[in-house]
PDB file of N, CA and C in Angstrom:
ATOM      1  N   UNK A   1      91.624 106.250  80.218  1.00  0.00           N
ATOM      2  CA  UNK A   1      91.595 105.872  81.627  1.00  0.00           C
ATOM      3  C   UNK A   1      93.002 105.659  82.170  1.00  0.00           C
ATOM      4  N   UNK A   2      93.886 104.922  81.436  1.00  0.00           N
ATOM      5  CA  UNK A   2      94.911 104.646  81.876  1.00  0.00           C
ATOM      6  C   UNK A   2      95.791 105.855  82.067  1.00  0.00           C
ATOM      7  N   UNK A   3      95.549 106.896  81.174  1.00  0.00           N
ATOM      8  CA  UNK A   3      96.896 108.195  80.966  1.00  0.00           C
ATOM      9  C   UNK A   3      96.139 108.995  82.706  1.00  0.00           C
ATOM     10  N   UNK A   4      95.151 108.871  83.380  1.00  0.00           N
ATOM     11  CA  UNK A   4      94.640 108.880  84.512  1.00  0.00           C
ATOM     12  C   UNK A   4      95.152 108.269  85.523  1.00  0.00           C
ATOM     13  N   UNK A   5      95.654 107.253  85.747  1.00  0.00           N
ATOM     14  CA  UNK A   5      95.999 106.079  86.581  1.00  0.00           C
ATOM     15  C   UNK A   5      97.361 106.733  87.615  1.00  0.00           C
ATOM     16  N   UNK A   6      97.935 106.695  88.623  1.00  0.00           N
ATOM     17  CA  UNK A   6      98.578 106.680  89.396  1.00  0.00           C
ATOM     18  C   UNK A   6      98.765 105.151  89.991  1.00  0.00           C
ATOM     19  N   UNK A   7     100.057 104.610  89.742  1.00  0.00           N
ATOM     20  CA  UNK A   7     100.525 103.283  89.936  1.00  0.00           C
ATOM     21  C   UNK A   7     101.116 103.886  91.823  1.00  0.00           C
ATOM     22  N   UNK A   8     101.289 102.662  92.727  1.00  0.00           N
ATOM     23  CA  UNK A   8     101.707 103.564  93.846  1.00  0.00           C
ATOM     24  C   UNK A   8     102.242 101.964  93.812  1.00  0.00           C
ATOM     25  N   UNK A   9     103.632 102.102  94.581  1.00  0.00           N
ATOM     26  CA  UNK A   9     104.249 100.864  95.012  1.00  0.00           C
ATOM     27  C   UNK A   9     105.202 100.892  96.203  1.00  0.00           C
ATOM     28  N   UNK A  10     104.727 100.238  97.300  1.00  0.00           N
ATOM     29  CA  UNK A  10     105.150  99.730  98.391  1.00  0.00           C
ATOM     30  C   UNK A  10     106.622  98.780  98.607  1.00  0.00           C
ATOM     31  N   UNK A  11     107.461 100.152  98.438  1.00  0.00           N
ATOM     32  CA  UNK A  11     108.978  99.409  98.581  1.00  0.00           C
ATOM     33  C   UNK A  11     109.656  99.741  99.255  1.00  0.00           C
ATOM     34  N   UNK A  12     110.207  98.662  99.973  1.00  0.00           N
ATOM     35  CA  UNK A  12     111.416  99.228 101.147  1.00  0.00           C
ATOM     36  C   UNK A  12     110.928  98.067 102.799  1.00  0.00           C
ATOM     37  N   UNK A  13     110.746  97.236 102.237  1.00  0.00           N
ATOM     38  CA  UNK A  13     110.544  95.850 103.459  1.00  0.00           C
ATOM     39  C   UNK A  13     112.340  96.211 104.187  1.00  0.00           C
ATOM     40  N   UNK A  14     112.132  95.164 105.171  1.00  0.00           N
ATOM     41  CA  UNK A  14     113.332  95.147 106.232  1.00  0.00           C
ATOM     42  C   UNK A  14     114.061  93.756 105.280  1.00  0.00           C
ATOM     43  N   UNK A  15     113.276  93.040 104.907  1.00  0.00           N
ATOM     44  CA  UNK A  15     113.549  91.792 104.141  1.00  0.00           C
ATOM     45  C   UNK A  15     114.843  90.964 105.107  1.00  0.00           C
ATOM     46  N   UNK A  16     114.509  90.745 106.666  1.00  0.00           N
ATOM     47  CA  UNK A  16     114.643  89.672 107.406  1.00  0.00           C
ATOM     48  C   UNK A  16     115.149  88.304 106.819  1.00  0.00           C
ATOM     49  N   UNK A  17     114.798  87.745 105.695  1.00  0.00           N
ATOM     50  CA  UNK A  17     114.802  86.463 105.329  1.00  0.00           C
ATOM     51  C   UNK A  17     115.907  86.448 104.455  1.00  0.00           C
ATOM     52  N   UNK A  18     116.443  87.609 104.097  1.00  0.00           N
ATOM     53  CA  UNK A  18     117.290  87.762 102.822  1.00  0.00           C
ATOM     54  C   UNK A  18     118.947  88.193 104.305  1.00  0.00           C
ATOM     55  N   UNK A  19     119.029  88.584 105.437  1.00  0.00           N
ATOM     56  CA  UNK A  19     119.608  89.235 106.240  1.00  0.00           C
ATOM     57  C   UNK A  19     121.080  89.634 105.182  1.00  0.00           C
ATOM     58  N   UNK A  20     121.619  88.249 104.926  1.00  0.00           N
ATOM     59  CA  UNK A  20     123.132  88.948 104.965  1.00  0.00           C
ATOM     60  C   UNK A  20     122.520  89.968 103.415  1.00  0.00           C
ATOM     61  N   UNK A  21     121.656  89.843 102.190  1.00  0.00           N
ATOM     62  CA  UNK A  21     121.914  91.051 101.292  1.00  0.00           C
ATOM     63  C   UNK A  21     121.024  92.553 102.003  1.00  0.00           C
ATOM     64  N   UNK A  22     120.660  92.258 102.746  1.00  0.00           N
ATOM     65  CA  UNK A  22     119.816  93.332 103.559  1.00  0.00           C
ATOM     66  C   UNK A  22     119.921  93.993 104.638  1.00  0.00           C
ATOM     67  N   UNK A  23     121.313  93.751 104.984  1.00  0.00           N
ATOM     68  CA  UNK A  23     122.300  94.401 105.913  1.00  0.00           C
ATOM     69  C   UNK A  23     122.153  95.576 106.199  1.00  0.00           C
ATOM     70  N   UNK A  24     122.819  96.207 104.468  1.00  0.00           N
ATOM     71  CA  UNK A  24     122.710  98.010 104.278  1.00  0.00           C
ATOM     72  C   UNK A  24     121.779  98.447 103.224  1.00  0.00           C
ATOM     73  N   UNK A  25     120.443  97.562 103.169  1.00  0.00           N
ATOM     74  CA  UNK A  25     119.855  98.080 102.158  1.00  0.00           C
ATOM     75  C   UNK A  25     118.321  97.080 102.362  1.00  0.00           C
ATOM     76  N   UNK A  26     117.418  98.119 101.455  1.00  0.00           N
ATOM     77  CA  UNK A  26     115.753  97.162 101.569  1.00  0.00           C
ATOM     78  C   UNK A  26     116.115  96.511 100.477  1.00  0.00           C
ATOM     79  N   UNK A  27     115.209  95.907 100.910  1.00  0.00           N
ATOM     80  CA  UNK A  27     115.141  94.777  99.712  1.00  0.00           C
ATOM     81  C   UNK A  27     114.614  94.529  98.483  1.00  0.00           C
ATOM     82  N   UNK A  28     113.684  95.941  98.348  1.00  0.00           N
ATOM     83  CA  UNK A  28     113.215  96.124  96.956  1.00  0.00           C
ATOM     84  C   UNK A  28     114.559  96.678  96.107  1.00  0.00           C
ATOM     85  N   UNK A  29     116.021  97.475  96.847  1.00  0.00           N
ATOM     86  CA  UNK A  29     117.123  97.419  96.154  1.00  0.00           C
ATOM     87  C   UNK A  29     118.276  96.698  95.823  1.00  0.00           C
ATOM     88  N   UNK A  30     118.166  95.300  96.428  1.00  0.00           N
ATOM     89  CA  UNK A  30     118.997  94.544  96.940  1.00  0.00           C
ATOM     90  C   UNK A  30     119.257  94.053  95.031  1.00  0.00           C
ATOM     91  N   UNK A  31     120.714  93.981  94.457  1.00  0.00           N
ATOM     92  CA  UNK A  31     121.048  93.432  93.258  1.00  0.00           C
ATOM     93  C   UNK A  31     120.244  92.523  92.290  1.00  0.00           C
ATOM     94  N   UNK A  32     119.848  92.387  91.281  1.00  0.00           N
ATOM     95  CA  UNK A  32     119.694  91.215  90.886  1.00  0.00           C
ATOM     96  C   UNK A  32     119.873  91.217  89.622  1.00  0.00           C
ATOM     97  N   UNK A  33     120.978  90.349  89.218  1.00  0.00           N
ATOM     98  CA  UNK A  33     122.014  90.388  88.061  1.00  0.00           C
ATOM     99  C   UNK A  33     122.701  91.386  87.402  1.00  0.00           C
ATOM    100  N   UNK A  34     123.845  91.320  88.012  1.00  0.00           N
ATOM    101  CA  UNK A  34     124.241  92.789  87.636  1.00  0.00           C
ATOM    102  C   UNK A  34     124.096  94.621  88.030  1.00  0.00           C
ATOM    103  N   UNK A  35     123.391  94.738  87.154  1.00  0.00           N
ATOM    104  CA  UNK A  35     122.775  96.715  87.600  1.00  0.00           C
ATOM    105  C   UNK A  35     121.447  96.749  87.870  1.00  0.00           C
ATOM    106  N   UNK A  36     120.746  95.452  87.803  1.00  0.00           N
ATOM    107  CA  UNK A  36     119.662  95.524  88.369  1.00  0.00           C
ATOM    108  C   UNK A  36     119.087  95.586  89.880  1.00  0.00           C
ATOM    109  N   UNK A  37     118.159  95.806  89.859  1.00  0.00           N
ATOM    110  CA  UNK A  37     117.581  95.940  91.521  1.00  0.00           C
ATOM    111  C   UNK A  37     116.276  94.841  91.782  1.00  0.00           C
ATOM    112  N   UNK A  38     115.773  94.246  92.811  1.00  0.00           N
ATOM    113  CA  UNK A  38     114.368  93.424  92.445  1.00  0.00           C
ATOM    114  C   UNK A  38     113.352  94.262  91.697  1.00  0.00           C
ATOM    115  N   UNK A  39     113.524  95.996  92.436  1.00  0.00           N
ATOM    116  CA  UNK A  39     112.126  96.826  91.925  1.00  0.00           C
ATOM    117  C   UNK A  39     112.225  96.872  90.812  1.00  0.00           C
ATOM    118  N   UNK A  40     113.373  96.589  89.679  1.00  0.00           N
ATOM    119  CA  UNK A  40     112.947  96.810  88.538  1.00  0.00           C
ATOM    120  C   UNK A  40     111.945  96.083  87.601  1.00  0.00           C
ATOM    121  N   UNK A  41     111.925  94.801  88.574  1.00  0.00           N
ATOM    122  CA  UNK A  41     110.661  94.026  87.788  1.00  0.00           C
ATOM    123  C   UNK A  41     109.457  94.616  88.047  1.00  0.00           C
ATOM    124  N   UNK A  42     109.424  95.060  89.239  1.00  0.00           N
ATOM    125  CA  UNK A  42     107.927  96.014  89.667  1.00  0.00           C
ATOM    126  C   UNK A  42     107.718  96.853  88.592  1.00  0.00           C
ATOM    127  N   UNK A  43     108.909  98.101  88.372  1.00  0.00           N
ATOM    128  CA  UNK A  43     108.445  99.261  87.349  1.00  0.00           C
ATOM    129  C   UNK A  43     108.716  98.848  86.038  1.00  0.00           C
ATOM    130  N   UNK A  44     109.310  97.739  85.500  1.00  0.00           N
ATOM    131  CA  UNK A  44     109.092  97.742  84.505  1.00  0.00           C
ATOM    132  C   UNK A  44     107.951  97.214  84.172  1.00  0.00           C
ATOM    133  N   UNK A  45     106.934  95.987  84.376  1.00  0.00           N
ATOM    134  CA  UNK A  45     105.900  95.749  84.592  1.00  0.00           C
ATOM    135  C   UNK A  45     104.554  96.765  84.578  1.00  0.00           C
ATOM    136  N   UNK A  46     104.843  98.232  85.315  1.00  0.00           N
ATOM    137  CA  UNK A  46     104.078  99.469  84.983  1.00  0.00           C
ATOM    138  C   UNK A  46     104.461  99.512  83.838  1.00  0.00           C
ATOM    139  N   UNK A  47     105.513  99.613  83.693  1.00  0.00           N
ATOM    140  CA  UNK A  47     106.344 100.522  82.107  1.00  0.00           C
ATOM    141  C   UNK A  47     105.373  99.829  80.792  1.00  0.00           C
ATOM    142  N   UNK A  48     105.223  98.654  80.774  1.00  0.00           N
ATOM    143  CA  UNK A  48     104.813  97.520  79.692  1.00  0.00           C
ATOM    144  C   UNK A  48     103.227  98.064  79.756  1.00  0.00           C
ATOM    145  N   UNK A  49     102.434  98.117  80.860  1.00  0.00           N
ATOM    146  CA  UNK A  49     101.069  97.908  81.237  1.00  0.00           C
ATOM    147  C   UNK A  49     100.980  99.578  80.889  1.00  0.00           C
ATOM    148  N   UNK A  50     101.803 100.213  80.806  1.00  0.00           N
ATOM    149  CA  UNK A  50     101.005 101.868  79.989  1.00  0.00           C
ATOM    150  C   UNK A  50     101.043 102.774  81.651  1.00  0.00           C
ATOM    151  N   UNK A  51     101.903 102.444  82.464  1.00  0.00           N
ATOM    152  CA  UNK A  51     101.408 102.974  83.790  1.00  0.00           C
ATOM    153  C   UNK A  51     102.428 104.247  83.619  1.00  0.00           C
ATOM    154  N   UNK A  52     102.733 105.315  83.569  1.00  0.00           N
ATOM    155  CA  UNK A  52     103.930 106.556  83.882  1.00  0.00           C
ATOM    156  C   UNK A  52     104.072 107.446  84.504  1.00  0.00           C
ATOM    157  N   UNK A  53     103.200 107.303  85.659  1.00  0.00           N
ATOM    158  CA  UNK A  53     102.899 107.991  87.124  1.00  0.00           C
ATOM    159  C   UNK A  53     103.072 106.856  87.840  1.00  0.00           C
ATOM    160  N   UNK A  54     104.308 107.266  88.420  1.00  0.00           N
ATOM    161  CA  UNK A  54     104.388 105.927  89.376  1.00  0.00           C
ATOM    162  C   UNK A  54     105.092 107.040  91.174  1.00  0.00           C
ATOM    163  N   UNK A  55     104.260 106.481  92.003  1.00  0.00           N
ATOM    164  CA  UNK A  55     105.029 106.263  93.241  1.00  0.00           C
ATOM    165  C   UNK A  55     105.458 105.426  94.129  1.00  0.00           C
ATOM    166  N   UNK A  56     106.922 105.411  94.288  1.00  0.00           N
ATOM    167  CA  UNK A  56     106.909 104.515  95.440  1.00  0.00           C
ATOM    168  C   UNK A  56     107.439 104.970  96.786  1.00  0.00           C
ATOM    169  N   UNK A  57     106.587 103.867  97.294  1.00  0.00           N
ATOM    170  CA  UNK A  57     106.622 104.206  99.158  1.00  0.00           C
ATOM    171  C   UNK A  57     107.785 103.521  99.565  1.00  0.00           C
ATOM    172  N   UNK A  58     109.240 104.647 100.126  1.00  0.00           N
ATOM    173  CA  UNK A  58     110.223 103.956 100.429  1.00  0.00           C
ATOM    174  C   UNK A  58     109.647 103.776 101.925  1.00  0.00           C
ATOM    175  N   UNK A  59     110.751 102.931 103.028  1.00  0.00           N
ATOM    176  CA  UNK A  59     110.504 102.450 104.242  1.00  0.00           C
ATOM    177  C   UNK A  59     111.793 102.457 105.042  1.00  0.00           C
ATOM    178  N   UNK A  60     112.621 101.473 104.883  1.00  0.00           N
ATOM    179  CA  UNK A  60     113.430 101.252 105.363  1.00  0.00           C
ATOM    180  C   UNK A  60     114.430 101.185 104.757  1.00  0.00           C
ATOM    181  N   UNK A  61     115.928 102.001 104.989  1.00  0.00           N
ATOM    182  CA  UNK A  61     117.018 102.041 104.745  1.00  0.00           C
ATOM    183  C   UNK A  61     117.067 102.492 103.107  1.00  0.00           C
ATOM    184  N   UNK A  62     116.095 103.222 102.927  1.00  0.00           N
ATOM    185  CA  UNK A  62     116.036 103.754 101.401  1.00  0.00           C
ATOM    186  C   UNK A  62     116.942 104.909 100.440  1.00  0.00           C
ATOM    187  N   UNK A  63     118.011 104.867 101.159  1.00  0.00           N
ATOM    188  CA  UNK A  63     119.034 105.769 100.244  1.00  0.00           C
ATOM    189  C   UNK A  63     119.163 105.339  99.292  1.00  0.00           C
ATOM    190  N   UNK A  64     119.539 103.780  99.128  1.00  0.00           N
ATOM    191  CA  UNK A  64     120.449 103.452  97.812  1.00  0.00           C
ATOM    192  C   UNK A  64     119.153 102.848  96.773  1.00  0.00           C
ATOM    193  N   UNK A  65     118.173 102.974  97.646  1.00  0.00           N
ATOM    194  CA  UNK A  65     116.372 102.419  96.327  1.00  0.00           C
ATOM    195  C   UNK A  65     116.528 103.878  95.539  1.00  0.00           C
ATOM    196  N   UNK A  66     116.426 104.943  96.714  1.00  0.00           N
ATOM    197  CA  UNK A  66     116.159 106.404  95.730  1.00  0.00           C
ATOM    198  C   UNK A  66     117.528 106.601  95.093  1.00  0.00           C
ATOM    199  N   UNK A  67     118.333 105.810  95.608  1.00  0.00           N
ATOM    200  CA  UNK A  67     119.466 106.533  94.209  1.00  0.00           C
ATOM    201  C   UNK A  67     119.578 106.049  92.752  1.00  0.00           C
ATOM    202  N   UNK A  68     118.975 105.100  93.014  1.00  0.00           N
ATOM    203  CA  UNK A  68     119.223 103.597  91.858  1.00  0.00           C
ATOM    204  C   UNK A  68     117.697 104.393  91.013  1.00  0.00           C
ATOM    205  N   UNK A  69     116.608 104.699  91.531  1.00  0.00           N
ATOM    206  CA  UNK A  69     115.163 105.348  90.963  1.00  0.00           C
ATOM    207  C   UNK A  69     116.234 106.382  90.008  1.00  0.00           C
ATOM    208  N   UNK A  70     116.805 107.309  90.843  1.00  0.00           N
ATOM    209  CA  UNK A  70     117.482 109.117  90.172  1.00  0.00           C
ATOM    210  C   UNK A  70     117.826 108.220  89.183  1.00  0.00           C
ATOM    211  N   UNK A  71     118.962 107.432  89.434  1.00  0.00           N
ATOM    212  CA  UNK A  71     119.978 107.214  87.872  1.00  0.00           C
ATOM    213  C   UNK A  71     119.641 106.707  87.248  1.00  0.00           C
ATOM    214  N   UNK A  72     119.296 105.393  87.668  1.00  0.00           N
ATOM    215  CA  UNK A  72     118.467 104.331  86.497  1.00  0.00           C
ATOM    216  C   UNK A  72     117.460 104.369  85.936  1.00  0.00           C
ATOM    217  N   UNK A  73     116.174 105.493  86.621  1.00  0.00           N
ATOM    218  CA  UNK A  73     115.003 105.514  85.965  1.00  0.00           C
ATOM    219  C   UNK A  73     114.544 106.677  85.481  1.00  0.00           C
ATOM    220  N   UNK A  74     115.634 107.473  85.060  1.00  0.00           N
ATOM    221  CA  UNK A  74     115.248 108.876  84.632  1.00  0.00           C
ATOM    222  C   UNK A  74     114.514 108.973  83.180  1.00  0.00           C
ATOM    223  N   UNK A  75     114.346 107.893  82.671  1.00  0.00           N
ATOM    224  CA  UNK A  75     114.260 107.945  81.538  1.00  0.00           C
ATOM    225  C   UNK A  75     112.229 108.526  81.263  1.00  0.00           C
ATOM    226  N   UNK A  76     111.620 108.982  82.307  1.00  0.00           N
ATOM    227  CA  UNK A  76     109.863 109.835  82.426  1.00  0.00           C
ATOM    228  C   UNK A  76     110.348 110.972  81.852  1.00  0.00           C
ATOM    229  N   UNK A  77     109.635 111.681  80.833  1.00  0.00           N
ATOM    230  CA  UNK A  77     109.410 113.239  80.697  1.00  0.00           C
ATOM    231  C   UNK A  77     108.224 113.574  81.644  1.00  0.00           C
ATOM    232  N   UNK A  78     109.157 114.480  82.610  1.00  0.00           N
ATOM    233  CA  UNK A  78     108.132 114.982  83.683  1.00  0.00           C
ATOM    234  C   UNK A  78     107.131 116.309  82.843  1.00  0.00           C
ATOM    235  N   UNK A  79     107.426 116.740  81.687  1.00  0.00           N
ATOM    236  CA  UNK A  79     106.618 117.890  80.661  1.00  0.00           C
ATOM    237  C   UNK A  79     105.280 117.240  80.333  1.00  0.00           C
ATOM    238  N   UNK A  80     105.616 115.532  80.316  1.00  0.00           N
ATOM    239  CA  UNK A  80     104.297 114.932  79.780  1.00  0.00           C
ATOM    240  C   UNK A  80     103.249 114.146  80.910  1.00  0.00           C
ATOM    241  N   UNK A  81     104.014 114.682  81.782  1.00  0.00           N
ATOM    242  CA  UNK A  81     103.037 114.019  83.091  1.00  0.00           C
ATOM    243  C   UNK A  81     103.711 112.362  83.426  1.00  0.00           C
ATOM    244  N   UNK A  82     104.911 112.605  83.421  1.00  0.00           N
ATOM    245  CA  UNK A  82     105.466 111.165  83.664  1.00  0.00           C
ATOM    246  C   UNK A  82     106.383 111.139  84.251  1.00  0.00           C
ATOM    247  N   UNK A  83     106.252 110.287  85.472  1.00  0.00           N
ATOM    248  CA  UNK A  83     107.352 110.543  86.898  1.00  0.00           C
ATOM    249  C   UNK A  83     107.495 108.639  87.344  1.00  0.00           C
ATOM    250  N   UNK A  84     108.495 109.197  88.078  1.00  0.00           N
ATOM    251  CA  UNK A  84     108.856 108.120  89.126  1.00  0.00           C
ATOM    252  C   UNK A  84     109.066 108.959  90.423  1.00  0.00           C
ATOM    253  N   UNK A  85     108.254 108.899  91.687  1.00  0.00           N
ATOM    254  CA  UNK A  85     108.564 109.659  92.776  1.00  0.00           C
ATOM    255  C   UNK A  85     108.848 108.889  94.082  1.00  0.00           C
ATOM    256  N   UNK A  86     110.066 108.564  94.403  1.00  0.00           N
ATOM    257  CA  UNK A  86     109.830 107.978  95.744  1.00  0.00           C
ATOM    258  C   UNK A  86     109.089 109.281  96.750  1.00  0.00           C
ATOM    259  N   UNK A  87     108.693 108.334  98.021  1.00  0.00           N
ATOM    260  CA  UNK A  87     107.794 109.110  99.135  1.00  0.00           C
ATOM    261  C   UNK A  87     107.926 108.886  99.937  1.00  0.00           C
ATOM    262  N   UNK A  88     108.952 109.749 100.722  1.00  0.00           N
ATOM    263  CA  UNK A  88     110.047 108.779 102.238  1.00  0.00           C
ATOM    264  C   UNK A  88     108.239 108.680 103.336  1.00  0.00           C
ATOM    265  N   UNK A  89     108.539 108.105 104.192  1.00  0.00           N
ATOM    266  CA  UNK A  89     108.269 107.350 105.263  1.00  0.00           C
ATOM    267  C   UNK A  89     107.939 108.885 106.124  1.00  0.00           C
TER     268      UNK A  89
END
């Protein structure tokens, strides 16, 4: 059931409350410690739970979410049916 599953995740808020780190960026990319991003707790959380079809729904100001996805999360064999796809707006 699970190798079935499509994880879909809703990232890319305006994140208002956060303003000054959300200036030039959403807030599902906004730092957190270091080379991290917040979304990485999202996908790694799939990663653990068996999920490797994942999409996420960028929104707002999503250049630097999809760049941080390319570099940092390349690690899916797309041969075995395993992606990370952002899905602009």
């Amino acid at each position: 059931m699970i190798d079935n599953t499509i994880a879909i995740i809703l990232a890319g808020g305006e994140g208002s409350r956060l303003q000054p780190l959300t200036h030039l960026r959403a807030k599902p990319s906004v730092p957190f410690g270091g080379k991290y991003r917040i979304i990485d707790f999202t996908l790694t959380n799939c990663l653990h739970s068996g999920l490797r079809r994942i999409l996420v729904l960028t929104q707002y100001k999503s250049h630097s979410l999809q760049k941080h996805l390319r570099d940092g999360w390349s690690i899916f064999n797309p041969e075995l049916g395993e992606y990370i796809t952002p899905v602009p707006a």
